[in-house]
C-alpha atoms as a PDB file:
ATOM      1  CA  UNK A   1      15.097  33.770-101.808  1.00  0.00           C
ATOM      2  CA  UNK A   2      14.966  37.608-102.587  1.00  0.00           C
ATOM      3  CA  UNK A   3      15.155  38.957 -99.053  1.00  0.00           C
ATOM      4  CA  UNK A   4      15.229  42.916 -98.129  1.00  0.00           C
ATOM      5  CA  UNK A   5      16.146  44.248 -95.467  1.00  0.00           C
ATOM      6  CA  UNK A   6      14.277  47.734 -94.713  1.00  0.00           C
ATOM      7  CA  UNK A   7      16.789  50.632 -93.000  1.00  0.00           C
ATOM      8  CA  UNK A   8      17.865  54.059 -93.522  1.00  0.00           C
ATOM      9  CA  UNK A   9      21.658  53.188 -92.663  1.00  0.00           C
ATOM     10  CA  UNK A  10      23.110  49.977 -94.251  1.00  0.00           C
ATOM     11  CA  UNK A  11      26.323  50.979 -92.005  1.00  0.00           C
ATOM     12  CA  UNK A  12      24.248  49.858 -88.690  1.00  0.00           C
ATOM     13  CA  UNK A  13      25.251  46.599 -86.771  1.00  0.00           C
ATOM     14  CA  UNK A  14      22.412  45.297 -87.137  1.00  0.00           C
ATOM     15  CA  UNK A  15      21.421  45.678 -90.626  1.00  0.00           C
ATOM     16  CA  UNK A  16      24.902  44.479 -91.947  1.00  0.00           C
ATOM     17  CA  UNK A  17      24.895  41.194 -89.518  1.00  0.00           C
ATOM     18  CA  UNK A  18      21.783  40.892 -91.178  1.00  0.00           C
ATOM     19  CA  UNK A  19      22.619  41.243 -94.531  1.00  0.00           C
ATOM     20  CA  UNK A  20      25.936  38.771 -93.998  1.00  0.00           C
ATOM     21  CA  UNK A  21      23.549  35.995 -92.573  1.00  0.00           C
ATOM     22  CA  UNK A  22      21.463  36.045 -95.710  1.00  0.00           C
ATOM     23  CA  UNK A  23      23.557  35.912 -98.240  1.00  0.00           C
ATOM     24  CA  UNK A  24      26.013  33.381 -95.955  1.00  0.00           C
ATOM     25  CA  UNK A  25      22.710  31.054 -96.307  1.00  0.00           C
ATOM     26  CA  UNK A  26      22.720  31.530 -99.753  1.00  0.00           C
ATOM     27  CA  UNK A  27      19.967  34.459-100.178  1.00  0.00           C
ATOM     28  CA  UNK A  28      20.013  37.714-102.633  1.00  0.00           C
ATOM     29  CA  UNK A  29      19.750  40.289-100.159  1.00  0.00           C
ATOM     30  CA  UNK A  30      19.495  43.949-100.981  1.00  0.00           C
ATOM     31  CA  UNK A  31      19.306  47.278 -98.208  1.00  0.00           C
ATOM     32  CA  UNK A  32      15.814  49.639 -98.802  1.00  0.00           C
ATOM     33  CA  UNK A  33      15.933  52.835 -97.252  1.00  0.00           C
ATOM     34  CA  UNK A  34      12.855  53.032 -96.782  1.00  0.00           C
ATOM     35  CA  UNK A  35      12.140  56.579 -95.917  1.00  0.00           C
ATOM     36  CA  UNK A  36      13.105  56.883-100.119  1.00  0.00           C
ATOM     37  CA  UNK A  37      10.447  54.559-101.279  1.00  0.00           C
ATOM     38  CA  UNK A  38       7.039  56.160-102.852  1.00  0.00           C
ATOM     39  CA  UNK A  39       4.633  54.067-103.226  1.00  0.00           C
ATOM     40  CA  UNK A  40       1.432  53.526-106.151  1.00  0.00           C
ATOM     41  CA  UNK A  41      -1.884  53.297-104.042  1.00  0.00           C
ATOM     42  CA  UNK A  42      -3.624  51.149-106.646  1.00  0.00           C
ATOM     43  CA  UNK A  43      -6.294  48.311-105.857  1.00  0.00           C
ATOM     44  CA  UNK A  44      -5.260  46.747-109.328  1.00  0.00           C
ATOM     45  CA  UNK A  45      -1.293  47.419-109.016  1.00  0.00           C
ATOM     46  CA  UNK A  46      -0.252  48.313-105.881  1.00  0.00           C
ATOM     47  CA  UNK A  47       3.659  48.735-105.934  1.00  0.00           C
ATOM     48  CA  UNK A  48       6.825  50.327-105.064  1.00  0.00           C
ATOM     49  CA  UNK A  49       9.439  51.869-106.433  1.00  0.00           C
ATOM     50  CA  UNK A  50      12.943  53.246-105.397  1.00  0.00           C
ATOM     51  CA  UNK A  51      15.068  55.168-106.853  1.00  0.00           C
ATOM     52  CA  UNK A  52      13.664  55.260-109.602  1.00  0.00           C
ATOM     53  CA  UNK A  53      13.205  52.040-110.355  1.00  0.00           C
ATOM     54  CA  UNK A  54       9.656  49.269-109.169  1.00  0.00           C
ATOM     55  CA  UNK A  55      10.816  47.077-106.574  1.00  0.00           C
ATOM     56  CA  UNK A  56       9.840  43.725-107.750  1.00  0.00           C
ATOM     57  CA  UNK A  57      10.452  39.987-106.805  1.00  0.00           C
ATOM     58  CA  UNK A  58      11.209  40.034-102.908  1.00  0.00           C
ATOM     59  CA  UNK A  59      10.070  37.256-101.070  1.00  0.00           C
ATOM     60  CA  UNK A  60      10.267  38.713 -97.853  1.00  0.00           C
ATOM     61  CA  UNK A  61      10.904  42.196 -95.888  1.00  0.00           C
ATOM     62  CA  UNK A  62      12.711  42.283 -92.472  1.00  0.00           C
ATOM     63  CA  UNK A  63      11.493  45.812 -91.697  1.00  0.00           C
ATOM     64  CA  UNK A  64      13.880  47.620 -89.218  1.00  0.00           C
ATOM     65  CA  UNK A  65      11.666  50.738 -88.477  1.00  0.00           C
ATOM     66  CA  UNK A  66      13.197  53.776 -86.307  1.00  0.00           C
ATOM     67  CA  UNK A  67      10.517  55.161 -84.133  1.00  0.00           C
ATOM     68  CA  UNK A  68      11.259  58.134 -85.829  1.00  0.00           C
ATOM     69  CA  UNK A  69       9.808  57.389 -89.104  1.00  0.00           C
ATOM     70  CA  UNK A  70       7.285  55.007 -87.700  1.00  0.00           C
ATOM     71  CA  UNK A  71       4.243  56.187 -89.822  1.00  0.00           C
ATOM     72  CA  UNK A  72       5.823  56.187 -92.958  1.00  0.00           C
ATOM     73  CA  UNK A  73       7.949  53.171 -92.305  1.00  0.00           C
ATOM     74  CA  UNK A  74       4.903  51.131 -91.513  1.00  0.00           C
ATOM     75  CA  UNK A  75       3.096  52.179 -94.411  1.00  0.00           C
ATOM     76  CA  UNK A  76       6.022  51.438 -96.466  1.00  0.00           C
ATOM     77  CA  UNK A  77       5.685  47.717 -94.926  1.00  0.00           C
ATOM     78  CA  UNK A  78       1.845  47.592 -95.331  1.00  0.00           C
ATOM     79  CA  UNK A  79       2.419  47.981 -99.042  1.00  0.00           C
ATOM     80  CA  UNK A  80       4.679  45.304 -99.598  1.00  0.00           C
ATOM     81  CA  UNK A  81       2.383  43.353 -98.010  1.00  0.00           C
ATOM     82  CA  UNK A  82      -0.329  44.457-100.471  1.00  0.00           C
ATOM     83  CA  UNK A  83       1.822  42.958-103.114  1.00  0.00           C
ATOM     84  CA  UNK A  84       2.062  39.952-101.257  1.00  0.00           C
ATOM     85  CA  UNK A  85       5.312  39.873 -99.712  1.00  0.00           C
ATOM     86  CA  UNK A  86       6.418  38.345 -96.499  1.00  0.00           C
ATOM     87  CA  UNK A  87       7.494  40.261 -93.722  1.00  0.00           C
ATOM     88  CA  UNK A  88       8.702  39.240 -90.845  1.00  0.00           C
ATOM     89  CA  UNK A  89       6.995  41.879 -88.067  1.00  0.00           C
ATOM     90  CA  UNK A  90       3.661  42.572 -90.035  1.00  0.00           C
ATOM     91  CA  UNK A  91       2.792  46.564 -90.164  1.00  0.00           C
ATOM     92  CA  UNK A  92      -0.060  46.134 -87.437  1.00  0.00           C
ATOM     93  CA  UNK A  93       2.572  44.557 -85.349  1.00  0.00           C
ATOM     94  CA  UNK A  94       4.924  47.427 -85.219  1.00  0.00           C
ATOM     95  CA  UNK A  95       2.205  50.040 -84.985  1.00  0.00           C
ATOM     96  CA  UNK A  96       0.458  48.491 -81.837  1.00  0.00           C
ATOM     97  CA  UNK A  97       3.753  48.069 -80.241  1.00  0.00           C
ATOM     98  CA  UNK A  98       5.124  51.706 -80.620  1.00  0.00           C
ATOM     99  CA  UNK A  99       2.250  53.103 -79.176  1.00  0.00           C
ATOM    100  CA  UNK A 100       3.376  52.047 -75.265  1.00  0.00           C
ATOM    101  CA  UNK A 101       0.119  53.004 -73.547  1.00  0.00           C
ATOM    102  CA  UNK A 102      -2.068  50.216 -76.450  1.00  0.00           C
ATOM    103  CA  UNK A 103       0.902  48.154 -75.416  1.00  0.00           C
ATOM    104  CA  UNK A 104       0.567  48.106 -72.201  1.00  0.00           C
ATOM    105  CA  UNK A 105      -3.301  48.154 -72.022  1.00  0.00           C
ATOM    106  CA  UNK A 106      -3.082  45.337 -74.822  1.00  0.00           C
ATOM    107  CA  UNK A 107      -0.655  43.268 -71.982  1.00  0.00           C
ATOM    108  CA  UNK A 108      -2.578  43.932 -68.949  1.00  0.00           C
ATOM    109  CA  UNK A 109      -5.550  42.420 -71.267  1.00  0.00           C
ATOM    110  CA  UNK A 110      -3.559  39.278 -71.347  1.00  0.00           C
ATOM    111  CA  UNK A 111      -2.536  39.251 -67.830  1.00  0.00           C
ATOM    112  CA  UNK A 112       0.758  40.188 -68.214  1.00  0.00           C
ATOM    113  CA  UNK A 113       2.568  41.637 -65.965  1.00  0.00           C
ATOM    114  CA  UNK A 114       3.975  45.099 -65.343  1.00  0.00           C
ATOM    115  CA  UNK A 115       4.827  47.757 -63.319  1.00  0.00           C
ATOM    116  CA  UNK A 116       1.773  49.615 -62.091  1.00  0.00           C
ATOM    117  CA  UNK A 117       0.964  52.264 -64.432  1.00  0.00           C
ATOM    118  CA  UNK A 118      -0.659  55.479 -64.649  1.00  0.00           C
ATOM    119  CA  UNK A 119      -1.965  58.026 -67.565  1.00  0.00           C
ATOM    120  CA  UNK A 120      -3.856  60.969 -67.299  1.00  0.00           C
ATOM    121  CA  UNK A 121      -4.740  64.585 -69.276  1.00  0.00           C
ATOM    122  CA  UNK A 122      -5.668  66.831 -67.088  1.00  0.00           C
ATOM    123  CA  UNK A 123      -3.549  68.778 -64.755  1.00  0.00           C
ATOM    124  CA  UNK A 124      -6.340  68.735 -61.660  1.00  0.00           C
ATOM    125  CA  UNK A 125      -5.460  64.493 -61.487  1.00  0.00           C
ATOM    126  CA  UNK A 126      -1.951  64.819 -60.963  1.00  0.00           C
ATOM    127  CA  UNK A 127      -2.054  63.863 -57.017  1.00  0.00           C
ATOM    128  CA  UNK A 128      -4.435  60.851 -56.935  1.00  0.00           C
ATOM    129  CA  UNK A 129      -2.465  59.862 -60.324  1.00  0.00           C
ATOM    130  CA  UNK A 130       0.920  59.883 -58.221  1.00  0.00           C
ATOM    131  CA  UNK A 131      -1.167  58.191 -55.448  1.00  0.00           C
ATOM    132  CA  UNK A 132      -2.362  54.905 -57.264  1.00  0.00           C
ATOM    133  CA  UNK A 133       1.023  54.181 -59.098  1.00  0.00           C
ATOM    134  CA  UNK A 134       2.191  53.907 -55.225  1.00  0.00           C
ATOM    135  CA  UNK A 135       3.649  57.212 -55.056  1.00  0.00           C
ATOM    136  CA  UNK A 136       7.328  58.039 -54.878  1.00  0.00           C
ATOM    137  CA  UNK A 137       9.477  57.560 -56.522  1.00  0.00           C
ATOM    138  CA  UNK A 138       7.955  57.038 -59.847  1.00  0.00           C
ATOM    139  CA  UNK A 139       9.066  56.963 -63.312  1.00  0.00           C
ATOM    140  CA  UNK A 140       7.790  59.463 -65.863  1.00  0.00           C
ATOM    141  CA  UNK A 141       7.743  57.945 -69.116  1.00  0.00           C
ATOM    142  CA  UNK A 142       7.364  59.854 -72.467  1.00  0.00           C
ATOM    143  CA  UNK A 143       4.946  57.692 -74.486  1.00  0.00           C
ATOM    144  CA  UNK A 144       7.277  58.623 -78.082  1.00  0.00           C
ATOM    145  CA  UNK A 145      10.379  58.299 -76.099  1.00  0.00           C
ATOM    146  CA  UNK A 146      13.252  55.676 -77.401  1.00  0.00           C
ATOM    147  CA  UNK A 147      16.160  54.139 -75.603  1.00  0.00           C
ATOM    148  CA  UNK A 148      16.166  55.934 -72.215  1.00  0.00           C
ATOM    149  CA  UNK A 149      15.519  59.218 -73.526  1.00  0.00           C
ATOM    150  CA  UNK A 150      12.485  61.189 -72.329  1.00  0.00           C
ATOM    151  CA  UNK A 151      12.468  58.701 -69.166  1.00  0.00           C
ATOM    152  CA  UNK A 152      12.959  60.730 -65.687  1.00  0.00           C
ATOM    153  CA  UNK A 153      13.167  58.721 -62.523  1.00  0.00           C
ATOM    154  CA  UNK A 154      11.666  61.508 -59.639  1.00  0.00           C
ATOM    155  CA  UNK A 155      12.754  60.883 -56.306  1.00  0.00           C
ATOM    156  CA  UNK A 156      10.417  62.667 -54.417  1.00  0.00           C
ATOM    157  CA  UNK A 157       6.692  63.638 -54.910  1.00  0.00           C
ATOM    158  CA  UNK A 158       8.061  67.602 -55.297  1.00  0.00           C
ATOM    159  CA  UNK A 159      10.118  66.305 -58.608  1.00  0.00           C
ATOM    160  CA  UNK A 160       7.442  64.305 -59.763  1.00  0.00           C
ATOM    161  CA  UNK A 161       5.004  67.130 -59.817  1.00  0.00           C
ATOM    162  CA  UNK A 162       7.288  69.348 -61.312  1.00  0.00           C
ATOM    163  CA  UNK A 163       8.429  66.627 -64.092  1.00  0.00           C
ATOM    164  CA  UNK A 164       4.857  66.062 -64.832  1.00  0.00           C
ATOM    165  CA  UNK A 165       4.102  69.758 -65.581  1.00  0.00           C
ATOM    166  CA  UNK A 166       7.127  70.171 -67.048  1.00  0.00           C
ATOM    167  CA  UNK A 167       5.558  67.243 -69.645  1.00  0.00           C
ATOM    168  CA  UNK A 168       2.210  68.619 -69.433  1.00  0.00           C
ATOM    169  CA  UNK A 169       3.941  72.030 -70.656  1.00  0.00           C
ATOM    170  CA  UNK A 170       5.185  71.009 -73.869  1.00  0.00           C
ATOM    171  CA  UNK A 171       2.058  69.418 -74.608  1.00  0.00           C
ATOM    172  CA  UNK A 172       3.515  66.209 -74.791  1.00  0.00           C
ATOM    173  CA  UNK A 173       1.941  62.672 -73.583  1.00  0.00           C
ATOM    174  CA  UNK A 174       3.743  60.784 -71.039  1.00  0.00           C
ATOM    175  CA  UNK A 175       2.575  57.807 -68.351  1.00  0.00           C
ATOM    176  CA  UNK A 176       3.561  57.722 -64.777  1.00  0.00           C
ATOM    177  CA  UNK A 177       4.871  53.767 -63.245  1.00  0.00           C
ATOM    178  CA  UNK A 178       5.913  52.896 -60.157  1.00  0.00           C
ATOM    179  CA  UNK A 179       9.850  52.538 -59.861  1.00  0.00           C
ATOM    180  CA  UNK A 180      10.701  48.923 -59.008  1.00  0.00           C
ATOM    181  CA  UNK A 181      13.663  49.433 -56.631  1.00  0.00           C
ATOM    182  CA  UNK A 182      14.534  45.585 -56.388  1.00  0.00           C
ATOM    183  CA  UNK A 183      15.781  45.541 -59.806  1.00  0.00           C
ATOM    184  CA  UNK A 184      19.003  47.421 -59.397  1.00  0.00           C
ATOM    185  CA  UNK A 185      19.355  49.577 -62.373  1.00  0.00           C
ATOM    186  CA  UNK A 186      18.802  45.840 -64.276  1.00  0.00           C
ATOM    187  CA  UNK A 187      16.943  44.673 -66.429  1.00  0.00           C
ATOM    188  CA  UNK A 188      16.438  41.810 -68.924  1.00  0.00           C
ATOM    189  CA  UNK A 189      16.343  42.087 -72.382  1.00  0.00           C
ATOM    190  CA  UNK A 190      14.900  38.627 -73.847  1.00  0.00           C
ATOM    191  CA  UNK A 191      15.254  38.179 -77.674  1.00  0.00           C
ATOM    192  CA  UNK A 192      12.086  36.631 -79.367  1.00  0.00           C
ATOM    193  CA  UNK A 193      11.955  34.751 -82.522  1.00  0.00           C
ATOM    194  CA  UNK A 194       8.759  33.011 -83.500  1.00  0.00           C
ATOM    195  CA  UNK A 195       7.471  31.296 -80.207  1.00  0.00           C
ATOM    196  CA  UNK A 196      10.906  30.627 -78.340  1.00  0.00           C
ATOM    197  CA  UNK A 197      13.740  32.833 -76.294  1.00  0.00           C
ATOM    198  CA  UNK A 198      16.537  32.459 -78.451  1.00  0.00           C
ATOM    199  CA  UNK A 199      18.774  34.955 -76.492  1.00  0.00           C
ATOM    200  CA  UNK A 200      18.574  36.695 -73.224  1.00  0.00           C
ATOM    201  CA  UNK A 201      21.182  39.572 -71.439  1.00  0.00           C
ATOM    202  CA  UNK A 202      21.361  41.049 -68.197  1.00  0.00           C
ATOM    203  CA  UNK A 203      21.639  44.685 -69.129  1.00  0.00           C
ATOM    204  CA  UNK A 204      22.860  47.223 -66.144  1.00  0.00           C
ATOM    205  CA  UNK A 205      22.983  50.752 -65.819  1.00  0.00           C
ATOM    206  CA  UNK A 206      26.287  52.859 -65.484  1.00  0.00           C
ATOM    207  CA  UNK A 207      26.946  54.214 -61.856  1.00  0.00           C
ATOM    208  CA  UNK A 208      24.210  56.858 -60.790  1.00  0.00           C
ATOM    209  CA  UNK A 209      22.080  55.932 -63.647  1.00  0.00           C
ATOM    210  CA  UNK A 210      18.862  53.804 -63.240  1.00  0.00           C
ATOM    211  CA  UNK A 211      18.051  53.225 -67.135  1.00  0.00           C
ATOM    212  CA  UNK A 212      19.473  50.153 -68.034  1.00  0.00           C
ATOM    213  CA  UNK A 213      19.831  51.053 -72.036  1.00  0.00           C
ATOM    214  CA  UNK A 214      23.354  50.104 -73.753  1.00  0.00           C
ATOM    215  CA  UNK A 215      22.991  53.480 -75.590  1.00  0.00           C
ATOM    216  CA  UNK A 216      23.428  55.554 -72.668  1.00  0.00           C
ATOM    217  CA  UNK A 217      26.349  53.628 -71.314  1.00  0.00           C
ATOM    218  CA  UNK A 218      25.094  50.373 -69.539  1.00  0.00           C
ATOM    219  CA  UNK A 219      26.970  47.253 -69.928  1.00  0.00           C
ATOM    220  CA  UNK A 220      25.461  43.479 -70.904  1.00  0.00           C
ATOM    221  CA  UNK A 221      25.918  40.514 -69.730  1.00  0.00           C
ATOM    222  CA  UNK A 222      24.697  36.597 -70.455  1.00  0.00           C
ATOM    223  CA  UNK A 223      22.030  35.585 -67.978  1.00  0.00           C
ATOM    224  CA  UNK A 224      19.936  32.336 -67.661  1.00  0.00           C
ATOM    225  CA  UNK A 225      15.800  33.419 -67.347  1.00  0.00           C
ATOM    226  CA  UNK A 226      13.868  31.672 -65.513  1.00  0.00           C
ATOM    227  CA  UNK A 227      10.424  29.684 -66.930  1.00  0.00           C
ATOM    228  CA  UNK A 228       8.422  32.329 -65.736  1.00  0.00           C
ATOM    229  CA  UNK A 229      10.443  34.546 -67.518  1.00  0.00           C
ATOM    230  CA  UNK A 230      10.528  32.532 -71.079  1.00  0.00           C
ATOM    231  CA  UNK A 231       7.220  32.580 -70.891  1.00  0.00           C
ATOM    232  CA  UNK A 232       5.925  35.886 -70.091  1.00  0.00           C
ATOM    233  CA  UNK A 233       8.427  37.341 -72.983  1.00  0.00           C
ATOM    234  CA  UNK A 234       7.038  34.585 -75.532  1.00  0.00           C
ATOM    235  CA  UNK A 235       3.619  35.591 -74.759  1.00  0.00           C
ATOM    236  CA  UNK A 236       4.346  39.461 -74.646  1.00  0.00           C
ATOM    237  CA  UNK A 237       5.639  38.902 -78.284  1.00  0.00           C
ATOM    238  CA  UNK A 238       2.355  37.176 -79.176  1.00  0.00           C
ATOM    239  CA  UNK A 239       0.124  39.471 -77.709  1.00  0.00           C
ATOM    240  CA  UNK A 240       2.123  41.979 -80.170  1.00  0.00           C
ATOM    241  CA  UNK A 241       1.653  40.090 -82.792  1.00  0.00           C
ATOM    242  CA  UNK A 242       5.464  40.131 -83.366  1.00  0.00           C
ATOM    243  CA  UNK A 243       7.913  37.177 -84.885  1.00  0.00           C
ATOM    244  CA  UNK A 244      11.306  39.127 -83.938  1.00  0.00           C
ATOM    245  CA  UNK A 245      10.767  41.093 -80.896  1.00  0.00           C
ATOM    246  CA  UNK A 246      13.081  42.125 -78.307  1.00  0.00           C
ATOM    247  CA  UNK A 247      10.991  41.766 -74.382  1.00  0.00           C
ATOM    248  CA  UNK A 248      12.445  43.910 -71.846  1.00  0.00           C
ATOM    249  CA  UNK A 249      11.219  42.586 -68.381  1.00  0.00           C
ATOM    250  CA  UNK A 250      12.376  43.818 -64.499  1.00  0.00           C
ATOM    251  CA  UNK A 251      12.989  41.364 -62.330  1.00  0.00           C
ATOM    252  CA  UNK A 252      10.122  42.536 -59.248  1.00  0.00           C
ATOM    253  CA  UNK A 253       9.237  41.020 -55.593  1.00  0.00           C
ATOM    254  CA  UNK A 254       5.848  40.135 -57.539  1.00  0.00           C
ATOM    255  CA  UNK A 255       7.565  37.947 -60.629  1.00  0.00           C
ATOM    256  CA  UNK A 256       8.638  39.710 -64.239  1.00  0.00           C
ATOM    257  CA  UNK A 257       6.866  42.445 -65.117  1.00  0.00           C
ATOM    258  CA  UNK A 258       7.672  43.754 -68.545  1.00  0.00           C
ATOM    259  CA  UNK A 259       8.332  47.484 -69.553  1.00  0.00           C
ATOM    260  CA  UNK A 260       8.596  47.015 -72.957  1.00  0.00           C
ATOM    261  CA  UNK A 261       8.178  44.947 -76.550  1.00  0.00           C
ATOM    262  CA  UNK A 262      10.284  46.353 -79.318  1.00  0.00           C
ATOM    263  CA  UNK A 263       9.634  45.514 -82.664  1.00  0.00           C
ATOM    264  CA  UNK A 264      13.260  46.434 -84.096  1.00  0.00           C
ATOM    265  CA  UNK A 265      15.282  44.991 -81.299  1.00  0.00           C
ATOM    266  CA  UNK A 266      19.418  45.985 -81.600  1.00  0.00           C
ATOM    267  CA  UNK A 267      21.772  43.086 -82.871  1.00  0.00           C
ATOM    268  CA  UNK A 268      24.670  43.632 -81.494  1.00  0.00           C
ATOM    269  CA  UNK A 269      24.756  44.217 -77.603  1.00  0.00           C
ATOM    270  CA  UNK A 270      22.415  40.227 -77.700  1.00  0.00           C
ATOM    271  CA  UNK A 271      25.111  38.517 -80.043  1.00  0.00           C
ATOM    272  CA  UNK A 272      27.778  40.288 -78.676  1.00  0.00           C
ATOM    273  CA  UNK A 273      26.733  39.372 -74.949  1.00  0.00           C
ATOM    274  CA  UNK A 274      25.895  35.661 -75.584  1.00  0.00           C
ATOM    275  CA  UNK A 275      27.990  34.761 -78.723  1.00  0.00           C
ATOM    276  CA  UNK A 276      24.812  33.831 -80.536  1.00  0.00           C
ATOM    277  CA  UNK A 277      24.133  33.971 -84.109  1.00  0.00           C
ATOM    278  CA  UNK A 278      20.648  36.054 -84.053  1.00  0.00           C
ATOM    279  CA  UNK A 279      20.846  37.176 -87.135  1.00  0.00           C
ATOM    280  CA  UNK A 280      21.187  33.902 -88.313  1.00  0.00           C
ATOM    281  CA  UNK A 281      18.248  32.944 -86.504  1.00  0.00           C
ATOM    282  CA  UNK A 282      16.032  35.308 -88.224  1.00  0.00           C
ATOM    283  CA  UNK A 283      17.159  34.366 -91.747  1.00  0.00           C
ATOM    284  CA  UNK A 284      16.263  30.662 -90.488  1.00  0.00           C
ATOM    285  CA  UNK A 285      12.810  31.686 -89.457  1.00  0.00           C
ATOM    286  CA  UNK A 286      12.113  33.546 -92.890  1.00  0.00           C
ATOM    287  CA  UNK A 287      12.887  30.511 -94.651  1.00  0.00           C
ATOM    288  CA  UNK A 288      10.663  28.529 -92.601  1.00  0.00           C
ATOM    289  CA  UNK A 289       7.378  30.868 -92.741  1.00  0.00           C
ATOM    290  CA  UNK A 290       8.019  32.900 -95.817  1.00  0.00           C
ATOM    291  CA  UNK A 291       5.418  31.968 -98.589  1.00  0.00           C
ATOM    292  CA  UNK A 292       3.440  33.973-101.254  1.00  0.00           C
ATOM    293  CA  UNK A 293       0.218  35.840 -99.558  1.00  0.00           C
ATOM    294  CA  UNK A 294       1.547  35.008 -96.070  1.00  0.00           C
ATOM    295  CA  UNK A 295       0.371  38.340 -94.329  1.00  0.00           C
ATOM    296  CA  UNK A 296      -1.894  37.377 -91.294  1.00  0.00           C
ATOM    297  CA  UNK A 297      -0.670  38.663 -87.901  1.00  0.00           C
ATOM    298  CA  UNK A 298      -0.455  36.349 -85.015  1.00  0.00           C
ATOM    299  CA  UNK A 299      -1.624  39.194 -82.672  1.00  0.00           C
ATOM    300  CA  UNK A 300      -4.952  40.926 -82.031  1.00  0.00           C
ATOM    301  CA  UNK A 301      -6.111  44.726 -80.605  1.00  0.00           C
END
């Protein structure tokens, strides 16, 4: 199969394990950049071209979209599947699960659980906001934020107000949830692929530091998830509408409740942690589902 892999760095973890799996399987795989693709808006030709050249006989797309460059990345994706072309997280996928709030309102649908959460626009609702989320402490959540930054745990209802009108300030949207104190600093980071866990690490924060993310310091380790657990990441995926997807859950007094459903999930702290070949994994599923036309989402909303 022609596979490509769609990422602005071919140097990342992720996108080289990626790129060693498919051709170890016996796959042409090529890097896109896709930020440097233009694309021809045509009902009787649609296509794309890069570098100068039309990009033509992929059989599938494993799009590995920053949140950065999530509108053009996703249109980039939509057009490929236009012409046809298998990929692995559809375009619809990764748009409804970047936007947290239609996440989590898409979750909560599903009866999903989560950490209570609260959003609100105008400045007048900022008590009785802090009020049903449980009051403090609370996390304050920017909703474009990516791997801990733009997340402020406030201690006290004092630094809460003042974090929220900081926020409010810079005109920038942001959801209040209530902090779940029995986690630790931990939380789980379960790796999705089609309907089944395939990988799951404990991930902790440094000392002093409640975010959990392996950018910002935090360490990984293996951990076995419980049923509840499988399944309330399987079906977080699904409600997503997401093949690959990397479930982030807290372990609460209440059961899992899940903070988050990425659609480009990191490579290397899961195989690194468990020993597992993920990227592998994902090569195996595109051979299994990959087919001409095969562009329906699993997910709805």
């Amino acid at each position: 199969m022609n596979i490509g892999i769609l990422s602005t760095n071919k140097n990342l973890y992720s996108t080289k394990r990626l790129l060693e799996a498919g051709e170890e399987r016996g796959h042409d795989m090529r890097v896109i950049n896709h930020r440097r693709c233009y694309m021809n808006i045509t009902a009787h030709n649609p296509g794309v071209h890069y570098k100068g050249q039309s990009i033509e006989g992929l059989n599938a797309i494993i799009p590995r979209i920053g949140a950065s460059v999530s509108f053009y990345g996703t249109a980039v994706v939509r057009q490929f599947e236009m012409m046809g072309v298998y990929s692995v997280n559809e375009s619809v996928a990764i748009t409804r699960s970047r936007d947290k709030l239609r996440a989590l309102q898409l979750l909560s649908r599903k009866g999903i659980g989560m950490p209570i959460t609260g959003f609100a626009n105008s400045p007048d609702d900022t008590n009785d906001l802090l009020e049903f989320v449980g009051g403090a402490p609370v996390v304050v959540k920017l909703l474009e934020g990516t791997q801990g930054v733009g997340v402020v745990l406030a201690e006290t209802q004092k630094a809460a107000e003042s974090v929220i009108e900081a926020f409010r300030g810079l005109k920038a949207e942001f959801m209040v949830q209530e902090f779940i104190k029995e986690a630790g600093g931990s939380d789980i980071r379960c790796f999705v692929i089609g309907d089944k866990v395939v990988a799951s690490m404990k991930r902790t924060g440094k000392e002093g530091e409640f975010r959990s993310n392996l950018h910002r310091g935090g360490t990984a380790e293996v951990i076995k998830i419980t049923p509840e657990e499988r399944s309330t990441a399987v079906r977080s995926a699904r409600v997503m509408g997401l093949n690959v997807a990397g479930v982030d859950l807290l372990r609460s007094n209440h059961g899992p409740v899940v903070m988050e459903v990425n659609s480009s999930p990191g490579l290397e702290g899961i195989e690194k942690a468990t020993g597992k070949d993920v990227a592998g994994m994902i090569i195996a599923f595109i051979e299994k589902n990959a087919r001409p036309g095969n562009t329906k989402t699993r997910g709805r909303g």
